[in-house]
Protein backbone atom coordinates (compact mmCIF):
# COMPACT_ATOMS: atom_id res chain seq x y z
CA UNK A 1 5.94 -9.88 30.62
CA UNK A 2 8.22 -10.11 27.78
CA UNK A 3 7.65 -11.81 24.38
CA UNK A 4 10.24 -14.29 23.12
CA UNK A 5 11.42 -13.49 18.94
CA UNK A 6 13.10 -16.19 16.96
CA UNK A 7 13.93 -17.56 13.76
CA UNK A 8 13.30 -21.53 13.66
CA UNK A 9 14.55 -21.23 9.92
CA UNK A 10 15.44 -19.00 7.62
CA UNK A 11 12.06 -18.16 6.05
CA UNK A 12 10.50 -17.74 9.28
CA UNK A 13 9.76 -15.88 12.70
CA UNK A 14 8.15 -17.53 15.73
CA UNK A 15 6.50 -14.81 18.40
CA UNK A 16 5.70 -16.50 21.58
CA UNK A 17 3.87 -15.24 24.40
CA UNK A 18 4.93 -15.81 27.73
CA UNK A 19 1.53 -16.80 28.84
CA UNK A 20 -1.67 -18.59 26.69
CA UNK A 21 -3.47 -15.01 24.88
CA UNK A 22 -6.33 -14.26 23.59
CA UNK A 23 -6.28 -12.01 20.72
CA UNK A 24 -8.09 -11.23 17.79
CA UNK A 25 -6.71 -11.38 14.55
CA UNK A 26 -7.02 -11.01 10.79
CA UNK A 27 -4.18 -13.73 10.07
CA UNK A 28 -4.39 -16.55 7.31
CA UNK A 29 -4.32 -19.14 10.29
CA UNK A 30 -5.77 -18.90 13.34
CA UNK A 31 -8.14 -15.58 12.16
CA UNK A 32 -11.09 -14.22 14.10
CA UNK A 33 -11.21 -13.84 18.42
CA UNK A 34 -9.35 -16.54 19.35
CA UNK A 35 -6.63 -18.14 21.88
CA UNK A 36 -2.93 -18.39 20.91
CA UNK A 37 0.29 -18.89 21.93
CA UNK A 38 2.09 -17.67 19.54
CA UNK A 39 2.39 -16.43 15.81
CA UNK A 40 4.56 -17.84 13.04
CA UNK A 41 5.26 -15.15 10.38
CA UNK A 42 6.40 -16.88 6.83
CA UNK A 43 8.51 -15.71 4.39
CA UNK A 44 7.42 -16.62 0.65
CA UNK A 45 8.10 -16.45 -2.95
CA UNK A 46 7.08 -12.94 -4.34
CA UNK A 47 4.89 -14.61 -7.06
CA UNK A 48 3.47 -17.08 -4.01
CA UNK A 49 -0.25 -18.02 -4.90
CA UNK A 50 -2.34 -20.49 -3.29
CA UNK A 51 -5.93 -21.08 -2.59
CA UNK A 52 -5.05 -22.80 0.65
CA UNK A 53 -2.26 -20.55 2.35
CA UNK A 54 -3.53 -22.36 5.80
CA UNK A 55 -2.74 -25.75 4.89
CA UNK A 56 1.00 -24.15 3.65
CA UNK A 57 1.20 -22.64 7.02
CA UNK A 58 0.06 -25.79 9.03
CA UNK A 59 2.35 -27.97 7.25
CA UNK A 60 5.35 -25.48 8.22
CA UNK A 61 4.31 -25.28 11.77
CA UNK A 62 4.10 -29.36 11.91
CA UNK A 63 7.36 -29.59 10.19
CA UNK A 64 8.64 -27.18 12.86
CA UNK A 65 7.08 -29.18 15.27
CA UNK A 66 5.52 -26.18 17.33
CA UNK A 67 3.73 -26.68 20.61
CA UNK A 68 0.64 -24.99 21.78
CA UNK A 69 -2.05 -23.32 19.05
CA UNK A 70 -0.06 -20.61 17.02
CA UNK A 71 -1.40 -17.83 14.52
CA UNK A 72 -0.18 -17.55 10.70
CA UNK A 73 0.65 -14.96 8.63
CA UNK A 74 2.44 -14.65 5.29
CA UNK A 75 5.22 -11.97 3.32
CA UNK A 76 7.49 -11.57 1.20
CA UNK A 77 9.55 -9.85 2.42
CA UNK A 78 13.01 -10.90 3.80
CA UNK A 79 12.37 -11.53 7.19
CA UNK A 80 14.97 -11.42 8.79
CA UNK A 81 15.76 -7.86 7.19
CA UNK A 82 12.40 -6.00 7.86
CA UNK A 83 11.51 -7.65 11.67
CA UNK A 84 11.11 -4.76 13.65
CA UNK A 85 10.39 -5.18 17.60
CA UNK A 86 9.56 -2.18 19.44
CA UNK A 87 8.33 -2.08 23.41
CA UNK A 88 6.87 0.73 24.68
CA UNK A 89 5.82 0.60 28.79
CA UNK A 90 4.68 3.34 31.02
CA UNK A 91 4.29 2.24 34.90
CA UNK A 92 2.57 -1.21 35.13
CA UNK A 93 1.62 -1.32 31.36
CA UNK A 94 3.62 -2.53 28.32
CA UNK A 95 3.32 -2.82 24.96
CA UNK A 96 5.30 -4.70 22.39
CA UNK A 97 4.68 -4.59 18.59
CA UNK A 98 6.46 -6.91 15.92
CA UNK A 99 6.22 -5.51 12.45
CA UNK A 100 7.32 -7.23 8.88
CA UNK A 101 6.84 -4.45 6.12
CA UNK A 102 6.68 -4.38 2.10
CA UNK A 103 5.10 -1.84 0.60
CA UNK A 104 5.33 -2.44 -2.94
CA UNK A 105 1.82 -3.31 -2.89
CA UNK A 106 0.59 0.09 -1.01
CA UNK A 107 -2.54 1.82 -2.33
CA UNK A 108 -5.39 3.72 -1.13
CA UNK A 109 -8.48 2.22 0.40
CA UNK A 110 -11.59 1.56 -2.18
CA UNK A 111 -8.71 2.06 -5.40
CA UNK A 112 -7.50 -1.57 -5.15
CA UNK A 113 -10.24 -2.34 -8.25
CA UNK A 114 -8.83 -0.39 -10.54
CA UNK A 115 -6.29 -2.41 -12.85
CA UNK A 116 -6.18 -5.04 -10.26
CA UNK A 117 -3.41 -6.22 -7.79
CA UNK A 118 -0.27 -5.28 -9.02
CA UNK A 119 2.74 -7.18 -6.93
CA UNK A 120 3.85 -8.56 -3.04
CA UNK A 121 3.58 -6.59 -0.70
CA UNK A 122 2.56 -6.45 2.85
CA UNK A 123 2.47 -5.22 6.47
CA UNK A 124 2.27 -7.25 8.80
CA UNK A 125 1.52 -6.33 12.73
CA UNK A 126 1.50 -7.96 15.72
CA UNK A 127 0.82 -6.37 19.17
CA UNK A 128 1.25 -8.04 22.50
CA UNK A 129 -0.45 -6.25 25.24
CA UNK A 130 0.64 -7.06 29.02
CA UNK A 131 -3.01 -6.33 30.37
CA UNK A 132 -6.46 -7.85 29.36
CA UNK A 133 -8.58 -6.17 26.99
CA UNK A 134 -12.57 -6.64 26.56
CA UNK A 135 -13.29 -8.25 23.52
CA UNK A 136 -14.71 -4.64 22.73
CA UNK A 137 -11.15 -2.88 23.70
CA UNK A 138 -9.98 -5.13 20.97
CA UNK A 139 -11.55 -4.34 18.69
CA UNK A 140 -10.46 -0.66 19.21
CA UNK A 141 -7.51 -1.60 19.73
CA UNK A 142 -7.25 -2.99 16.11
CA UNK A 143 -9.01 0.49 15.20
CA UNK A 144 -6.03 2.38 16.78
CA UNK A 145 -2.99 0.01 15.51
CA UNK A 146 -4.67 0.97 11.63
CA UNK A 147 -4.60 4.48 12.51
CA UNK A 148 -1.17 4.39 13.50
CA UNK A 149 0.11 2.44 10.39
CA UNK A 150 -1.79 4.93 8.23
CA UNK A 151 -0.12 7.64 10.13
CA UNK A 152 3.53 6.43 9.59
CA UNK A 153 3.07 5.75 6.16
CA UNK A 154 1.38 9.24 5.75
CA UNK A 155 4.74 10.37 7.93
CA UNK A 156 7.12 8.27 5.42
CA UNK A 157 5.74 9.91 2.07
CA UNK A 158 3.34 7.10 1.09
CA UNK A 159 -0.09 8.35 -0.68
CA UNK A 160 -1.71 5.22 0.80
CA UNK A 161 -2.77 3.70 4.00
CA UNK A 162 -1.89 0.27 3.79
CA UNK A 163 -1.61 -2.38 1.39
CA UNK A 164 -4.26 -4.69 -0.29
CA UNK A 165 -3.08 -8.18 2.26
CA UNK A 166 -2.03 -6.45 5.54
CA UNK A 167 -2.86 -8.04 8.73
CA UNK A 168 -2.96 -7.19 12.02
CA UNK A 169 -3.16 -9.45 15.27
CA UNK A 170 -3.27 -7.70 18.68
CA UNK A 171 -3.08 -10.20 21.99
CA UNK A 172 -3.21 -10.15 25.49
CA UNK A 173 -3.69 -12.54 28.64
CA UNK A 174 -6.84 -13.29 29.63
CA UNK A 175 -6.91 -13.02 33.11
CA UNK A 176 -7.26 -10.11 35.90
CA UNK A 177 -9.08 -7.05 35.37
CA UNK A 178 -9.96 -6.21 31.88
CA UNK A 179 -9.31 -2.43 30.50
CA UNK A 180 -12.25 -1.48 28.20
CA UNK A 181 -11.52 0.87 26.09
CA UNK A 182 -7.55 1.01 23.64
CA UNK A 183 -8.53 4.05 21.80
CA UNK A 184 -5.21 6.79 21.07
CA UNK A 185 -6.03 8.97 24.68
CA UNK A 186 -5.88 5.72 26.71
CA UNK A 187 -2.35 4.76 28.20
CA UNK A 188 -2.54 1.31 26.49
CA UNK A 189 -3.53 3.45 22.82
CA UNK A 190 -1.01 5.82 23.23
CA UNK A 191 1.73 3.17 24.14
CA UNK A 192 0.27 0.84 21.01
CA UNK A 193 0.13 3.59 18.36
CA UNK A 194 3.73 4.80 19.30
CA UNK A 195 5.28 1.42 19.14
CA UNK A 196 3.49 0.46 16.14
CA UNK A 197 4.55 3.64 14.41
CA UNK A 198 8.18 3.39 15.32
CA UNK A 199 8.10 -0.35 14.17
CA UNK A 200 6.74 0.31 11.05
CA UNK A 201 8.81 3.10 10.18
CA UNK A 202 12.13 1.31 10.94
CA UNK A 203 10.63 -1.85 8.95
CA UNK A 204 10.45 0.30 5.77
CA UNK A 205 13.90 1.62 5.74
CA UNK A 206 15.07 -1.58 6.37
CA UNK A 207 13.73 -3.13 3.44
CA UNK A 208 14.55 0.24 1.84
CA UNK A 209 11.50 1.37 0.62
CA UNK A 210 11.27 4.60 2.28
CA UNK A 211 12.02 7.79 0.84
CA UNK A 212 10.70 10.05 -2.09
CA UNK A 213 8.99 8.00 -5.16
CA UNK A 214 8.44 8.71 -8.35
CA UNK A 215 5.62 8.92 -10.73
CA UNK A 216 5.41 6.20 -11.49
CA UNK A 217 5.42 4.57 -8.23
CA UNK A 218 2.82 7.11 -7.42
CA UNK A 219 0.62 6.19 -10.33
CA UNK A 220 1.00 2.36 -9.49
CA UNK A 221 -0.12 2.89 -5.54
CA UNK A 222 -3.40 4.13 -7.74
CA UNK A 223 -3.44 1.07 -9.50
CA UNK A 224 -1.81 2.79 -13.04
CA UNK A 225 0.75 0.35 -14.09
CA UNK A 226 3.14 1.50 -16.63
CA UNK A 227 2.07 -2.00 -18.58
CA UNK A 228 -1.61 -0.68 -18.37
CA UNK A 229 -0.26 3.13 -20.01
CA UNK A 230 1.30 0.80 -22.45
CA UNK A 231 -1.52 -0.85 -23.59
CA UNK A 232 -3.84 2.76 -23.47
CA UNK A 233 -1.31 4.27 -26.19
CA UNK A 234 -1.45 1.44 -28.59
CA UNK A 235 -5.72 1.49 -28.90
CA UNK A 236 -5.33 4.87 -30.56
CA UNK A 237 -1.97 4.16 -31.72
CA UNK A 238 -1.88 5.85 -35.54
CA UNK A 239 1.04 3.43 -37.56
CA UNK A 240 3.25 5.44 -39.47
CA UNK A 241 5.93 2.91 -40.11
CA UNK A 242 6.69 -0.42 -40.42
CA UNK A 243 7.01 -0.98 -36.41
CA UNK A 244 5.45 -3.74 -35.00
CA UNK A 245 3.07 -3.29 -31.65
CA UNK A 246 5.89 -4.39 -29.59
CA UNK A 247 8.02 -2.52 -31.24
CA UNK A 248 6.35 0.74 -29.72
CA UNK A 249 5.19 -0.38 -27.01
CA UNK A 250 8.98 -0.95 -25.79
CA UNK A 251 9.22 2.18 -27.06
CA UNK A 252 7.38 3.93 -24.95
CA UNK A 253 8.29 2.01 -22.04
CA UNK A 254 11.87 3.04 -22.78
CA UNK A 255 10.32 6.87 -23.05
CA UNK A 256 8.76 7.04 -20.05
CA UNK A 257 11.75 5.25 -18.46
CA UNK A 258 13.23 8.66 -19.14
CA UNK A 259 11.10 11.24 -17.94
CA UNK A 260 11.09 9.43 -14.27
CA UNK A 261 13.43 11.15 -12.61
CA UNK A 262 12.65 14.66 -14.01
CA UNK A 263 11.84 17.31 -11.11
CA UNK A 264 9.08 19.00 -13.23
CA UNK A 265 6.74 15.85 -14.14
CA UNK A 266 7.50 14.67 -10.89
CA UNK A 267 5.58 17.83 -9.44
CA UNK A 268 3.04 18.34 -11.77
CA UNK A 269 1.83 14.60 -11.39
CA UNK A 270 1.98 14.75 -8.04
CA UNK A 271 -0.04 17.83 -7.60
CA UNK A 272 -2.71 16.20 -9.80
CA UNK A 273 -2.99 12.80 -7.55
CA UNK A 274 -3.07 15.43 -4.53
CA UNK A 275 -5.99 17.64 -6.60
CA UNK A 276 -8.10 14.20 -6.78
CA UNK A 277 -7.26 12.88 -2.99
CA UNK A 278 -8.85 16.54 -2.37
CA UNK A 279 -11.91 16.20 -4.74
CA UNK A 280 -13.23 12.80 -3.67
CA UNK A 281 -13.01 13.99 0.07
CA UNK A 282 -15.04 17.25 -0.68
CA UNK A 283 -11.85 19.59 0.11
CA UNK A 284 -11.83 21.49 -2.86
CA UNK A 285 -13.61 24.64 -1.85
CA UNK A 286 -16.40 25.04 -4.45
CA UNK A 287 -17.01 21.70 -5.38
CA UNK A 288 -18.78 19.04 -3.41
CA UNK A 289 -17.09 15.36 -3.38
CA UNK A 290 -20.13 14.34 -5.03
CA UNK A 291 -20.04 16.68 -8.32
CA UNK A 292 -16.57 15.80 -8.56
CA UNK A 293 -16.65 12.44 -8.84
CA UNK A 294 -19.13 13.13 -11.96
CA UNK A 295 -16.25 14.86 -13.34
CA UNK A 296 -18.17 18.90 -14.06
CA UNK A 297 -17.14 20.29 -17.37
CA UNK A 298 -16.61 23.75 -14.98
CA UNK A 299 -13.50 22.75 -13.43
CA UNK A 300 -10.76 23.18 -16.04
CA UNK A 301 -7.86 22.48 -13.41
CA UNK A 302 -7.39 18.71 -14.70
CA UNK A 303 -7.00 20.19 -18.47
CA UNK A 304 -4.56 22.74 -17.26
CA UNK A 305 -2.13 20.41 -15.54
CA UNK A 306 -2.56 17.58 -18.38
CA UNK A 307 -2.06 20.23 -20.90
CA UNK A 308 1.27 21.44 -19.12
CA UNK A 309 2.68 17.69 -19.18
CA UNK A 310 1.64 17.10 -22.60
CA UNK A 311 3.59 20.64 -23.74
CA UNK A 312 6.11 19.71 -21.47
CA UNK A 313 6.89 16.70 -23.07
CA UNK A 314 6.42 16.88 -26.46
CA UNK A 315 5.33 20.57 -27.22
CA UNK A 316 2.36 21.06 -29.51
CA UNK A 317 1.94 18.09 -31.00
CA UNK A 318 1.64 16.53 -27.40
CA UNK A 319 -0.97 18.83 -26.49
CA UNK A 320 -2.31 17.90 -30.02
CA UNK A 321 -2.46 13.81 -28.55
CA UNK A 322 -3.00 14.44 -25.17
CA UNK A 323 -6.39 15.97 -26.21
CA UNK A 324 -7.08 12.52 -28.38
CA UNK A 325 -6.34 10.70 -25.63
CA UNK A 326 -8.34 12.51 -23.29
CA UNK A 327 -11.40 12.60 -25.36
CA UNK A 328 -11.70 8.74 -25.96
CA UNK A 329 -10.35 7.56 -22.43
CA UNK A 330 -9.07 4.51 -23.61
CA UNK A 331 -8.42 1.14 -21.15
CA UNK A 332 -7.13 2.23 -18.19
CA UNK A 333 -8.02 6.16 -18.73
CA UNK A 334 -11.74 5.45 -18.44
CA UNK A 335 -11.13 4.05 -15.01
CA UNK A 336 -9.58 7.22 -13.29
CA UNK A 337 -10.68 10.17 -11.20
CA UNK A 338 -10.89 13.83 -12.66
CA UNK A 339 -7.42 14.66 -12.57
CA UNK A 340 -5.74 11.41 -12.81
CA UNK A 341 -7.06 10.60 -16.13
CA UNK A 342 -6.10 14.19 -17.60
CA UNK A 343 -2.52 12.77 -16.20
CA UNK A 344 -2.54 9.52 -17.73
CA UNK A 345 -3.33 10.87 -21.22
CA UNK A 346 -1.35 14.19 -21.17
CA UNK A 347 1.58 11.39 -20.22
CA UNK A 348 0.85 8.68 -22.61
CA UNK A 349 -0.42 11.56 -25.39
CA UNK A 350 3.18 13.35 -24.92
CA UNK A 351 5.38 10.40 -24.93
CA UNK A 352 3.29 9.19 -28.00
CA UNK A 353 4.09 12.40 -29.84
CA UNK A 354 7.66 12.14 -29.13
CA UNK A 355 7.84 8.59 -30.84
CA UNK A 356 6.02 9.77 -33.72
CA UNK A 357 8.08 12.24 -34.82
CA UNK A 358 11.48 9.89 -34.19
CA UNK A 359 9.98 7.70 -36.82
C-alpha cells in the first residue's frame, strides 16, 4: 500500500491513505487516537497567529472540498520546497514518512521559557505504516519517530531536539493482525526511524538550513536573542556622550554583527553552551547536575571562558565590563545556566567596551 502526495494549491499538501487509518496524532485538527483518511499540511504566513488554527484549517479543507475525515497541521515553511517523502520496506512491511521542516524555531526541551518564543518554525511528521499497530505500539511508535528526529538534528549540527510547535502523526489500517510493540529493534522501528531520519535530513537542506551556525544562532536555539543582549547592555549602560538609547543599542547590534563570523568566538561560545548541556545532565565529572544548576562558586570554568571573550574582544577594559555585567546579571543574564550567563556578559561586557572607547 502506497500513499498518494499532492498539492491541491499552492499553500498546501494533501496525504491520502489508500485505505480509512487509524492513527494517533498531535495535529491542530483532528489531534488525539483517531480515524483519518488523510492529512492536509498548510502553508502560512511566518507571523501567522490565531487562537483558532482549526477553524483556519476546516475552512481550507471545505474550500478544497475534501472527502472523508482528514488531519491538520500548520508551517511555514514553503511547502512545496521542504516536502520530503521517504519509503522504507523490508519483506511484507513498509513504511512511508512525509516530512515539512523549519528549524528556525529549534531549541532544547524545558529552555523554551526563557525569553519566550522567538520566530516560525516547525517539523512536521507524518508516518504511514502498512500494518496495524496496538494503540500501545503507537504510542511507541510516536516515542521512536521523536528519537529519530532528535537524532538527525543531533546528526545535522543542531544543539536542539526539536522545535517548540512540532507535530507528529503516525497511521496505519486497522484491520488484520496487530504488531504490538514499534520500538527502534522492531522491523517496523527500524524501518520508521530510518525513513524519518532520511526525510528530515533532506527537508533541512532543502529549505537550507543545514550546515554550521553561528553564535548567535546558537544562543537564540537557547532562547538568547540578540534583541534581548541589546536590552541587557543598556540597564548598566554608563552615558558618556550625547547618544541616544537607540543610538547604542544599534550600535551594538552593528558590533556584534561583526564578531559573527569570527572562528575564535565561534569556539569559545560554543564550548561554553556544550560545558552547560554537560552540567545540567550531571556529565561533568566532579560536579553533580544538581550543584550545578545552583551555580558553586568552586567551579571557575564559566569565568575563564567569559573572561577570554571579554579580553578577546575588547582587551582589559572588556574584562573590566564583563565582570560588571556578570556581577549584576541584568534581564536576560539572570535567566541563564552557569556558563551561558558568563557568555552573555563577557559578550555584551566586551562589545560594550569597544563602543565606549569609539565615543
Amino acid at each position: 500500500m502506497e500513499v498518494d502526495v499532492s498539492f491541491p494549491d499552492e499553500n498546501c499538501v494533501l496525504i491520502t491513505f489508500p485505505v480509512e487509518c487509524k492513527a494517533i496524532s498531535s495535529s491542530v485538527l483532528e489531534p488525539g487516537v483517531t480515524k483519518i483518511d488523510g492529512v492536509l499540511i498548510l502553508q502560512v504566513p511566518i507571523d501567522y497567529s490565531s487562537d483558532t488554527p482549526e477553524e483556519d484549517l476546516s475552512r481550507t479543507i471545505e474550500k478544497l472540498k475534501l472527502g472523508g475525515r482528514i488531519a491538520g497541521l500548520m508551517t511555514a515553511a514553503n511547502v512545496r520546497k521542504v516536502l520530503t517523502v521517504k519509503r522504507h520496506s523490508l519483506d511484507d512491511l513498509s513504511v512511508t514518512a512525509i516530512v515539512t521542516a523549519g528549524t528556525s524555531n529549534a531549541l532544547v526541551a524545558g529552555d523554551a521559557p526563557i525569553g519566550g518564543f522567538r520566530s516560525a518554525g516547525t517539523i512536521n511528521i507524518v508516518v504511514f505504516i502498512d500494518k496495524t499497530l496496538t494503540d500501545g505500539g503507537l504510542v511507541n511508535a510516536v516515542v521512536t519517530a521523536t528519537e529519530a528526529k532528535c537524532i538527525a538534528l543531533r546528526n545535522l549540527g543542531f544543539d536542539a531536539g526539536g522545535t517548540s510547535s512540532d507535530a507528529v502523526i503516525i497511521a496505519c489500517p486497522d484491520n488484520g493482525g496487530k504488531l504490538r510493540y514499534a520500538g527502534p529493534a522492531t522491523r517496523v522501528g527500524a524501518l520508521m526511524s530510518r525513513a524519518v531520519r532520511d526525510a528530515l535530513a533532506e527537508s533541512v537542506f532543502k529549505a537550507g538550513e543545514a550546515g554550521s551556525r553561528n553564535f548567535l544562532d546558537r544562543l537564540r536555539e537557547r532562547g538568547v536573542s540578540l534583541e534581548d543582549m541589546a536590552k541587557a547592555a543598556l540597564e548598566l549602560h554608563a552615558p558618556h556622550s550625547e547618544m541616544s538609547s537607540e543610538e547604542v543599542e544599534k550600535l551594538f547590534m552593528d558590533e556584534v554583527g561583526k564578531l559573527v563570523d569570527d572562528v575564535n568566538l565561534n569556539a569559545l561560545i560554543s564550548s561554553a553552551i556544550h560545558l552547560d548541556d554537560l552540567g545540567f545532565s550531571g556529565r561533568i565529572h566532579g560536579v553533580s547536575a544538581e550543584e550545578f544548576r545552583r551555580d558553586p562558586v568552586h567551579i571557575l570554568a564559566d569565568e575563564i571562558i567569559g573572561m577570554a571573550i571579554a579580553d578577546y574582544i575588547a582587551g582589559t577594559r572588556g574584562i573590566f565590563n564583563y565582570v560588571r555585567y556578570d556581577r549584576k546579571k541584568p534581564g536576560i543574564i539572570s535567566s541563564l545556566g552557569p556558563f551561558l550567563d558568563d557568555v552573555v556578559a563577557s559578550l555584551i561586557g566586551g562589545v560594550m567596551s569597544k563602543i565606549y572607547s569609539k565615543r
